[in-house]
C-alpha atoms as a PDB file:
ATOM      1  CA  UNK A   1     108.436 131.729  83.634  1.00  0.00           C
ATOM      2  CA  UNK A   2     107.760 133.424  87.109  1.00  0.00           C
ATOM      3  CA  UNK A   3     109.422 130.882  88.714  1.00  0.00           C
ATOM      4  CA  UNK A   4     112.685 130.809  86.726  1.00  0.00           C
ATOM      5  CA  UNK A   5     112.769 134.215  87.136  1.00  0.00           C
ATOM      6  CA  UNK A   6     112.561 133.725  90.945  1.00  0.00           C
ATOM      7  CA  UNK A   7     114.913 131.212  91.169  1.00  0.00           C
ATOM      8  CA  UNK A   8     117.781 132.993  88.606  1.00  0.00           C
ATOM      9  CA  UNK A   9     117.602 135.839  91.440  1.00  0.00           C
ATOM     10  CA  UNK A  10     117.874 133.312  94.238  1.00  0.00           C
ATOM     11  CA  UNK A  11     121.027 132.036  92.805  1.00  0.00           C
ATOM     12  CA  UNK A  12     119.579 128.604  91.843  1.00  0.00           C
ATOM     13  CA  UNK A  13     120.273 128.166  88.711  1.00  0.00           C
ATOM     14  CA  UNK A  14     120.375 124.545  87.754  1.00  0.00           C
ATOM     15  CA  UNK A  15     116.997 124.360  89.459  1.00  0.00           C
ATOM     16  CA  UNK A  16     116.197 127.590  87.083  1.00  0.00           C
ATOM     17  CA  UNK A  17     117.973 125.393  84.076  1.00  0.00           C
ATOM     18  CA  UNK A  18     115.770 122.425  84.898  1.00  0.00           C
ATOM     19  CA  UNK A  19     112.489 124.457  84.909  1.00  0.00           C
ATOM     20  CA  UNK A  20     113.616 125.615  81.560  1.00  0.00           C
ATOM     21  CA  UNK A  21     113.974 122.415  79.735  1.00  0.00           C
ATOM     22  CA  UNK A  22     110.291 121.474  81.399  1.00  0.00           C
ATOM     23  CA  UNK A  23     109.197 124.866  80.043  1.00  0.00           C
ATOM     24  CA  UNK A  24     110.575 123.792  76.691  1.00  0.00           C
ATOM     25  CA  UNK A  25     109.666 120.605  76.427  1.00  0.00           C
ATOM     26  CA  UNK A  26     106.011 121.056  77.438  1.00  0.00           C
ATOM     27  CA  UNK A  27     105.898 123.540  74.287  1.00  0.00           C
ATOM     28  CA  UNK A  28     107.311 121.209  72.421  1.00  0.00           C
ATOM     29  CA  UNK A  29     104.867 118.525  73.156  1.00  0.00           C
ATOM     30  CA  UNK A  30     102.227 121.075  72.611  1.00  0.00           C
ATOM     31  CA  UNK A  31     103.531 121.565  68.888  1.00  0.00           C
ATOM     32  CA  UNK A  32     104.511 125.049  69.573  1.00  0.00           C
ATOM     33  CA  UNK A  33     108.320 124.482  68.265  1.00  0.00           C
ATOM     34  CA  UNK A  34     109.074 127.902  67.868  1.00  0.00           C
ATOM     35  CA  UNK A  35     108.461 129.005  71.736  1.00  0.00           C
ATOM     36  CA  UNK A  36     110.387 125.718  72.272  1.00  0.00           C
ATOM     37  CA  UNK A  37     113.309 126.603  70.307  1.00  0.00           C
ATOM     38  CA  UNK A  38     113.020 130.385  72.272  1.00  0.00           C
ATOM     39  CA  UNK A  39     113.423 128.538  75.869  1.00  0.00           C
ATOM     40  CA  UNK A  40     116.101 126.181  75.009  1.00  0.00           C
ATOM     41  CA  UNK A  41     118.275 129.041  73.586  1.00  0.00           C
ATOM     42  CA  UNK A  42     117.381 131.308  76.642  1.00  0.00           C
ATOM     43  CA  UNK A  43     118.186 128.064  78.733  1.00  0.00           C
ATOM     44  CA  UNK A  44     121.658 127.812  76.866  1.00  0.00           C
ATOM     45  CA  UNK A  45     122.255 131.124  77.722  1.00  0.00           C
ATOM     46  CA  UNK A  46     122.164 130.645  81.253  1.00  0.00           C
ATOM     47  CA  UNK A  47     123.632 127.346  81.470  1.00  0.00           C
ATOM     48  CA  UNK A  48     127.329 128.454  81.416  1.00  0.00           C
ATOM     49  CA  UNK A  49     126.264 129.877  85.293  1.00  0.00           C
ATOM     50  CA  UNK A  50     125.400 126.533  86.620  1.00  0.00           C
ATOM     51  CA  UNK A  51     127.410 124.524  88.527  1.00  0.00           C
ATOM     52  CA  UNK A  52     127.941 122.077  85.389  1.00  0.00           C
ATOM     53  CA  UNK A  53     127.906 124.548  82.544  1.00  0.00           C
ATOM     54  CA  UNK A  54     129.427 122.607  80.028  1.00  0.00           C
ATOM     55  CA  UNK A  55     126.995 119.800  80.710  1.00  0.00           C
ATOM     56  CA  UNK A  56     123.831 122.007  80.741  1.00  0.00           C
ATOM     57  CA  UNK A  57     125.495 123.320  77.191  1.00  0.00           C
ATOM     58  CA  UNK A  58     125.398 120.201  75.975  1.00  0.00           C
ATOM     59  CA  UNK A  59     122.049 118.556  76.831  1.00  0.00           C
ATOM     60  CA  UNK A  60     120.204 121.724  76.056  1.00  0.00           C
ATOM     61  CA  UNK A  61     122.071 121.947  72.711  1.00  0.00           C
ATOM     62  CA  UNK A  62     121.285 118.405  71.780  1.00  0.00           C
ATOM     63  CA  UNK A  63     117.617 119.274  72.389  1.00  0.00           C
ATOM     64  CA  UNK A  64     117.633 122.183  69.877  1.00  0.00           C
ATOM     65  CA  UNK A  65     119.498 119.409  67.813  1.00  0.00           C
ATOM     66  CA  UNK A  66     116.804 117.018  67.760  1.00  0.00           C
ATOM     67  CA  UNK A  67     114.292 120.356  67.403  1.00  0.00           C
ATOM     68  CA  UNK A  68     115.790 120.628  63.906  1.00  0.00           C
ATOM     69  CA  UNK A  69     116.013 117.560  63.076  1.00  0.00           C
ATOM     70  CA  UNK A  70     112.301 116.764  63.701  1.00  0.00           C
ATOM     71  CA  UNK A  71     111.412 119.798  62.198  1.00  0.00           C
ATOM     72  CA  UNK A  72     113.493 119.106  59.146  1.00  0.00           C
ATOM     73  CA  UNK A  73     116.077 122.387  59.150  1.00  0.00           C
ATOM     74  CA  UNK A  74     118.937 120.382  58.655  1.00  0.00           C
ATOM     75  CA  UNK A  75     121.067 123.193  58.035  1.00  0.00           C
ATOM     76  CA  UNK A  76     120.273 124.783  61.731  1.00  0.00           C
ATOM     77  CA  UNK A  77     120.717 121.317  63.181  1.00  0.00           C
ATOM     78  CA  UNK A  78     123.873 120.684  61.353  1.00  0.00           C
ATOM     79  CA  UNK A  79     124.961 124.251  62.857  1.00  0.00           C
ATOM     80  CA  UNK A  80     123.888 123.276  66.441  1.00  0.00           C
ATOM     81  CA  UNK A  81     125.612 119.638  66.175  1.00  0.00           C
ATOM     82  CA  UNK A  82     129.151 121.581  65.180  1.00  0.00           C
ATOM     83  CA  UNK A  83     129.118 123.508  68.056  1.00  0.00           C
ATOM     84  CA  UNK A  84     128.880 120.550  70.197  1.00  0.00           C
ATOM     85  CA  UNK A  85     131.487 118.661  68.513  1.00  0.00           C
ATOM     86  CA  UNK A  86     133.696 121.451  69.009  1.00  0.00           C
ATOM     87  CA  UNK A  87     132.896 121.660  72.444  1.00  0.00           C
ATOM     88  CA  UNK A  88     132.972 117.982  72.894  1.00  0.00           C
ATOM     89  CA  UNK A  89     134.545 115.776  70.969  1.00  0.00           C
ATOM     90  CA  UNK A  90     133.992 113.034  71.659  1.00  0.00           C
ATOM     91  CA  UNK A  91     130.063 113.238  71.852  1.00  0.00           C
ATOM     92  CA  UNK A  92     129.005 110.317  70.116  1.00  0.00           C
ATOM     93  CA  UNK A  93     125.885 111.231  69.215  1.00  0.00           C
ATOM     94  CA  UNK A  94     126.772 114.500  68.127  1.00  0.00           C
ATOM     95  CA  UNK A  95     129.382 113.107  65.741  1.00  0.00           C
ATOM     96  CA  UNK A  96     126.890 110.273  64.424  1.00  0.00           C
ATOM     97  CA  UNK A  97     124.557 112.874  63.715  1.00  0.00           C
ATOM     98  CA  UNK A  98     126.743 114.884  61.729  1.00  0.00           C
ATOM     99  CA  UNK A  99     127.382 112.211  59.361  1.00  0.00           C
ATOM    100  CA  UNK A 100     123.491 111.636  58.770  1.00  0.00           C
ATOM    101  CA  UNK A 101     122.979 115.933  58.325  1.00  0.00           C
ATOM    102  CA  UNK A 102     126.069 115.885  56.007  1.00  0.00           C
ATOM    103  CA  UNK A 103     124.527 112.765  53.609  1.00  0.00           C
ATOM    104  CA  UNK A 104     121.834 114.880  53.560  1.00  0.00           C
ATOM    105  CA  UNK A 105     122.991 118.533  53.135  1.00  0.00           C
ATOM    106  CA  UNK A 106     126.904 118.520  52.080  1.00  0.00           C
ATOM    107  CA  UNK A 107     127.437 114.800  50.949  1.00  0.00           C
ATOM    108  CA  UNK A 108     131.053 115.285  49.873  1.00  0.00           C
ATOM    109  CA  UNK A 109     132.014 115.997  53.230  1.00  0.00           C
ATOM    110  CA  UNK A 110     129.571 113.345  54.850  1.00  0.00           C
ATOM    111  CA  UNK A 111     133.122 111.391  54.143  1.00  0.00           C
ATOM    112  CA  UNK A 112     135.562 113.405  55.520  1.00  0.00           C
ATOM    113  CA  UNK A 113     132.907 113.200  58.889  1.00  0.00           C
ATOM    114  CA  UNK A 114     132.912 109.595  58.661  1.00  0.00           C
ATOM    115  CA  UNK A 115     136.835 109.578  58.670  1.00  0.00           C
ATOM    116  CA  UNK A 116     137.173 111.829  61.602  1.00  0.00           C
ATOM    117  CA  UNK A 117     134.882 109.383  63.538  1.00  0.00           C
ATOM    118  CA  UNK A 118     136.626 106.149  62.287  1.00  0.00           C
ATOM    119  CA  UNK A 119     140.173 107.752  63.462  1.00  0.00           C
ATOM    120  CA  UNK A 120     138.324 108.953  67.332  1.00  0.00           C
ATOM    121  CA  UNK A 121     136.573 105.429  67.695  1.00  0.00           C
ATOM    122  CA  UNK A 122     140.406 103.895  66.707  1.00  0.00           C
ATOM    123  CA  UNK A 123     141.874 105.584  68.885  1.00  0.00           C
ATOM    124  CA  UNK A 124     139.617 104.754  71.623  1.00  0.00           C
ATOM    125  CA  UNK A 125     140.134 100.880  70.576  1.00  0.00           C
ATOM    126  CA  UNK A 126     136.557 101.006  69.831  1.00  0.00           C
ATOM    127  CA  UNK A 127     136.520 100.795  65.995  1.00  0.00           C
ATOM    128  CA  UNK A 128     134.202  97.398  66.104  1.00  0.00           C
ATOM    129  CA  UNK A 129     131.750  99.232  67.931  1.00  0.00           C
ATOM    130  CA  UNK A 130     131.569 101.656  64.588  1.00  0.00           C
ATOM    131  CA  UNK A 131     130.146  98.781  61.981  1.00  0.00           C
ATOM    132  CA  UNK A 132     126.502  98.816  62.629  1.00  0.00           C
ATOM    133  CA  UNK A 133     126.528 102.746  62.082  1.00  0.00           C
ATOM    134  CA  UNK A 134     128.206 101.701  58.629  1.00  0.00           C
ATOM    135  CA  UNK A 135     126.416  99.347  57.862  1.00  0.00           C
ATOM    136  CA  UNK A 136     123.342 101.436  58.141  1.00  0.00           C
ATOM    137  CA  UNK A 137     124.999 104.457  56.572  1.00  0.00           C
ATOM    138  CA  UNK A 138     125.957 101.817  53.553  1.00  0.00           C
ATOM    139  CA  UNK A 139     122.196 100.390  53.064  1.00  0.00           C
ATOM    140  CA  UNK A 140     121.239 104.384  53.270  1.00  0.00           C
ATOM    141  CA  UNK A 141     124.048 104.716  50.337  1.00  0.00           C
ATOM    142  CA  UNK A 142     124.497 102.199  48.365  1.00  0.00           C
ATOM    143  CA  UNK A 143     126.595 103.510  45.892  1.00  0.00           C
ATOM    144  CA  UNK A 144     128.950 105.530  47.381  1.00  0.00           C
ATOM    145  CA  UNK A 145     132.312 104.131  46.992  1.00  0.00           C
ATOM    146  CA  UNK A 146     134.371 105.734  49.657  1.00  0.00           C
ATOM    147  CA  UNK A 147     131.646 104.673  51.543  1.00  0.00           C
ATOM    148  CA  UNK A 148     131.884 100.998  50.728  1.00  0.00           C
ATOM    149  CA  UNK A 149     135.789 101.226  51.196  1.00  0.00           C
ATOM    150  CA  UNK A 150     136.167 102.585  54.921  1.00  0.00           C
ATOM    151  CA  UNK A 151     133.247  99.993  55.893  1.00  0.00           C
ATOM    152  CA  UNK A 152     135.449  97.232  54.245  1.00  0.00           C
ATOM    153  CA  UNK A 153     138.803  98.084  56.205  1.00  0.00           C
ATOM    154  CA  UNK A 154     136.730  98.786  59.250  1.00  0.00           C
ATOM    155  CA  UNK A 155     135.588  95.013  58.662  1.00  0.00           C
ATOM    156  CA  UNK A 156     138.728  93.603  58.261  1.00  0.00           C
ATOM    157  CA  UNK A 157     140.497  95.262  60.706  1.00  0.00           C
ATOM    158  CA  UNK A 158     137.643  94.758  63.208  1.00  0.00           C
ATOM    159  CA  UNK A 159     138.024  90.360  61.775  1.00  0.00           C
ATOM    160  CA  UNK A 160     135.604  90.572  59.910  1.00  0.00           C
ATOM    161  CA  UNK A 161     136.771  89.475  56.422  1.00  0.00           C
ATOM    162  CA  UNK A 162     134.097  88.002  54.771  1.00  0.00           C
ATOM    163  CA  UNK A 163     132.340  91.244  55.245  1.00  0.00           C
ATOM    164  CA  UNK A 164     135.290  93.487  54.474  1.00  0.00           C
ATOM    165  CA  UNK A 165     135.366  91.329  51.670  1.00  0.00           C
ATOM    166  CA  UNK A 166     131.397  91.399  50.397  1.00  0.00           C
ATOM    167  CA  UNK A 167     132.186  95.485  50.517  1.00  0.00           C
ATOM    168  CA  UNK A 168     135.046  95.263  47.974  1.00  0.00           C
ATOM    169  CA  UNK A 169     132.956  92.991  45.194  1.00  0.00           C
END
Protein backbone atom coordinates (compact mmCIF):
# COMPACT_ATOMS: atom_id res chain seq x y z
CA UNK A 1 0.00 0.00 0.00
CA UNK A 2 3.12 2.20 0.90
CA UNK A 3 4.40 1.75 -2.26
CA UNK A 4 1.37 2.72 -4.38
CA UNK A 5 1.12 5.50 -2.39
CA UNK A 6 4.75 6.42 -3.28
CA UNK A 7 4.50 5.85 -6.68
CA UNK A 8 0.77 7.80 -7.23
CA UNK A 9 2.92 10.91 -5.86
CA UNK A 10 5.80 10.16 -8.19
CA UNK A 11 3.53 10.35 -11.09
CA UNK A 12 3.80 6.62 -11.96
CA UNK A 13 0.76 5.50 -12.15
CA UNK A 14 0.48 2.45 -14.31
CA UNK A 15 3.34 1.13 -12.21
CA UNK A 16 0.92 2.28 -9.12
CA UNK A 17 -2.10 0.46 -11.25
CA UNK A 18 -0.01 -2.67 -11.61
CA UNK A 19 0.89 -2.89 -7.86
CA UNK A 20 -2.78 -2.63 -7.34
CA UNK A 21 -4.02 -5.54 -9.26
CA UNK A 22 -0.95 -7.62 -7.39
CA UNK A 23 -2.36 -6.13 -4.18
CA UNK A 24 -5.75 -7.44 -5.24
CA UNK A 25 -5.09 -10.44 -6.50
CA UNK A 26 -2.87 -11.69 -3.65
CA UNK A 27 -6.12 -11.02 -1.40
CA UNK A 28 -7.95 -12.72 -3.56
CA UNK A 29 -5.89 -15.80 -3.54
CA UNK A 30 -5.83 -15.48 0.15
CA UNK A 31 -9.80 -15.77 0.20
CA UNK A 32 -10.15 -12.35 1.51
CA UNK A 33 -12.68 -11.22 -1.47
CA UNK A 34 -13.92 -8.36 0.18
CA UNK A 35 -10.36 -6.43 0.59
CA UNK A 36 -10.03 -7.70 -3.03
CA UNK A 37 -13.07 -6.18 -4.30
CA UNK A 38 -11.83 -2.74 -2.10
CA UNK A 39 -8.39 -2.61 -4.26
CA UNK A 40 -9.78 -3.28 -7.59
CA UNK A 41 -12.39 -0.46 -7.16
CA UNK A 42 -9.67 1.90 -5.66
CA UNK A 43 -7.51 0.64 -8.70
CA UNK A 44 -10.47 1.62 -11.12
CA UNK A 45 -10.49 4.78 -9.66
CA UNK A 46 -7.16 5.66 -10.58
CA UNK A 47 -6.95 4.02 -13.80
CA UNK A 48 -8.59 6.82 -15.88
CA UNK A 49 -4.91 8.76 -14.94
CA UNK A 50 -2.79 6.24 -16.64
CA UNK A 51 -1.47 6.49 -19.79
CA UNK A 52 -4.10 3.76 -21.11
CA UNK A 53 -7.10 4.58 -18.98
CA UNK A 54 -9.63 2.99 -20.86
CA UNK A 55 -7.60 -0.19 -20.91
CA UNK A 56 -6.76 -0.20 -17.15
CA UNK A 57 -10.85 0.39 -16.89
CA UNK A 58 -11.38 -2.48 -18.54
CA UNK A 59 -9.05 -5.21 -17.21
CA UNK A 60 -9.60 -4.08 -13.68
CA UNK A 61 -13.39 -4.14 -14.30
CA UNK A 62 -13.33 -7.60 -15.74
CA UNK A 63 -11.54 -8.68 -12.55
CA UNK A 64 -14.33 -7.38 -10.25
CA UNK A 65 -16.43 -9.25 -12.99
CA UNK A 66 -15.05 -12.53 -12.45
CA UNK A 67 -15.00 -11.47 -8.39
CA UNK A 68 -18.80 -11.75 -8.67
CA UNK A 69 -19.10 -14.26 -10.60
CA UNK A 70 -16.99 -16.63 -8.42
CA UNK A 71 -18.55 -15.35 -5.56
CA UNK A 72 -21.99 -15.88 -6.97
CA UNK A 73 -23.53 -12.00 -6.87
CA UNK A 74 -24.72 -12.18 -10.18
CA UNK A 75 -26.57 -9.13 -9.91
CA UNK A 76 -23.19 -6.98 -9.03
CA UNK A 77 -21.44 -8.85 -11.82
CA UNK A 78 -24.18 -8.31 -14.25
CA UNK A 79 -23.84 -4.46 -13.12
CA UNK A 80 -20.01 -4.46 -13.62
CA UNK A 81 -20.27 -6.40 -17.15
CA UNK A 82 -22.85 -3.39 -18.41
CA UNK A 83 -20.56 -0.89 -17.74
CA UNK A 84 -18.01 -2.48 -19.83
CA UNK A 85 -20.20 -3.13 -22.65
CA UNK A 86 -21.06 0.35 -22.67
CA UNK A 87 -17.67 1.35 -22.60
CA UNK A 88 -16.65 -1.24 -25.05
CA UNK A 89 -18.62 -2.78 -27.24
CA UNK A 90 -17.30 -4.91 -28.68
CA UNK A 91 -15.68 -6.79 -25.62
CA UNK A 92 -16.35 -10.22 -26.32
CA UNK A 93 -16.15 -11.52 -23.21
CA UNK A 94 -18.04 -8.96 -21.62
CA UNK A 95 -20.96 -9.50 -24.00
CA UNK A 96 -20.72 -13.48 -23.64
CA UNK A 97 -20.94 -13.01 -20.11
CA UNK A 98 -23.92 -11.04 -20.12
CA UNK A 99 -25.85 -13.60 -21.81
CA UNK A 100 -24.82 -16.34 -19.12
CA UNK A 101 -25.77 -13.51 -15.96
CA UNK A 102 -29.04 -12.74 -17.87
CA UNK A 103 -30.10 -16.82 -18.20
CA UNK A 104 -29.49 -16.68 -14.83
CA UNK A 105 -30.95 -13.44 -13.33
CA UNK A 106 -33.39 -11.74 -16.09
CA UNK A 107 -33.97 -14.69 -18.60
CA UNK A 108 -36.40 -12.78 -20.82
CA UNK A 109 -33.83 -10.49 -21.75
CA UNK A 110 -30.98 -13.22 -21.88
CA UNK A 111 -32.62 -13.06 -25.65
CA UNK A 112 -32.64 -9.72 -26.50
CA UNK A 113 -28.54 -10.06 -25.27
CA UNK A 114 -28.12 -12.88 -27.49
CA UNK A 115 -29.59 -10.79 -30.47
CA UNK A 116 -27.45 -7.82 -29.88
CA UNK A 117 -24.40 -10.19 -30.06
CA UNK A 118 -25.63 -12.18 -33.16
CA UNK A 119 -26.18 -8.62 -35.06
CA UNK A 120 -22.17 -7.28 -33.66
CA UNK A 121 -20.57 -10.76 -34.62
CA UNK A 122 -22.65 -10.24 -38.28
CA UNK A 123 -21.52 -7.37 -38.76
CA UNK A 124 -18.03 -8.20 -38.10
CA UNK A 125 -18.50 -11.25 -40.72
CA UNK A 126 -17.85 -13.35 -37.79
CA UNK A 127 -21.29 -14.94 -37.15
CA UNK A 128 -19.73 -18.72 -37.55
CA UNK A 129 -17.46 -17.97 -34.91
CA UNK A 130 -20.85 -17.45 -32.60
CA UNK A 131 -22.18 -21.36 -32.82
CA UNK A 132 -20.22 -23.05 -30.18
CA UNK A 133 -21.41 -20.25 -27.63
CA UNK A 134 -25.01 -21.41 -28.88
CA UNK A 135 -24.62 -24.44 -28.85
CA UNK A 136 -23.57 -24.40 -25.28
CA UNK A 137 -26.14 -21.79 -24.33
CA UNK A 138 -28.79 -24.40 -26.12
CA UNK A 139 -27.57 -27.68 -24.08
CA UNK A 140 -27.71 -25.08 -20.90
CA UNK A 141 -31.50 -24.40 -22.24
CA UNK A 142 -33.03 -26.80 -23.77
CA UNK A 143 -36.29 -25.58 -24.06
CA UNK A 144 -36.18 -22.24 -24.86
CA UNK A 145 -37.56 -21.64 -28.20
CA UNK A 146 -36.19 -18.34 -29.26
CA UNK A 147 -33.26 -19.92 -28.24
CA UNK A 148 -33.46 -22.88 -30.56
CA UNK A 149 -34.55 -20.44 -33.46
CA UNK A 150 -31.54 -17.84 -33.61
CA UNK A 151 -29.10 -21.02 -33.22
CA UNK A 152 -30.95 -22.54 -36.29
CA UNK A 153 -30.59 -19.37 -38.67
CA UNK A 154 -27.16 -18.83 -37.26
CA UNK A 155 -26.60 -22.53 -38.65
CA UNK A 156 -27.91 -22.06 -41.82
CA UNK A 157 -26.64 -18.95 -42.59
CA UNK A 158 -23.20 -19.95 -41.24
CA UNK A 159 -23.89 -23.61 -44.01
CA UNK A 160 -24.71 -25.43 -41.68
CA UNK A 161 -28.13 -26.92 -42.57
CA UNK A 162 -28.36 -30.08 -41.16
CA UNK A 163 -27.83 -28.39 -37.89
CA UNK A 164 -30.04 -25.39 -38.56
CA UNK A 165 -32.24 -28.02 -39.43
CA UNK A 166 -31.91 -30.56 -36.14
CA UNK A 167 -32.81 -26.99 -34.20
CA UNK A 168 -36.16 -26.56 -36.01
CA UNK A 169 -37.51 -30.43 -35.31
Amino acid sequence: TRLIEMLVSYGQIDRALEQYLALADTYYQLASTEKAREKYLEALMLAPRGTTGRLWSSQIMHKLGELDLERGDWRRALQTYEQIKKIDPSDEKARLNLVELYYKVQPQRALQEIDELVKTYRAGGKAKRLIPFIEEQVRAHPKDIGLRARAAQISIESGLKNEGITHLN
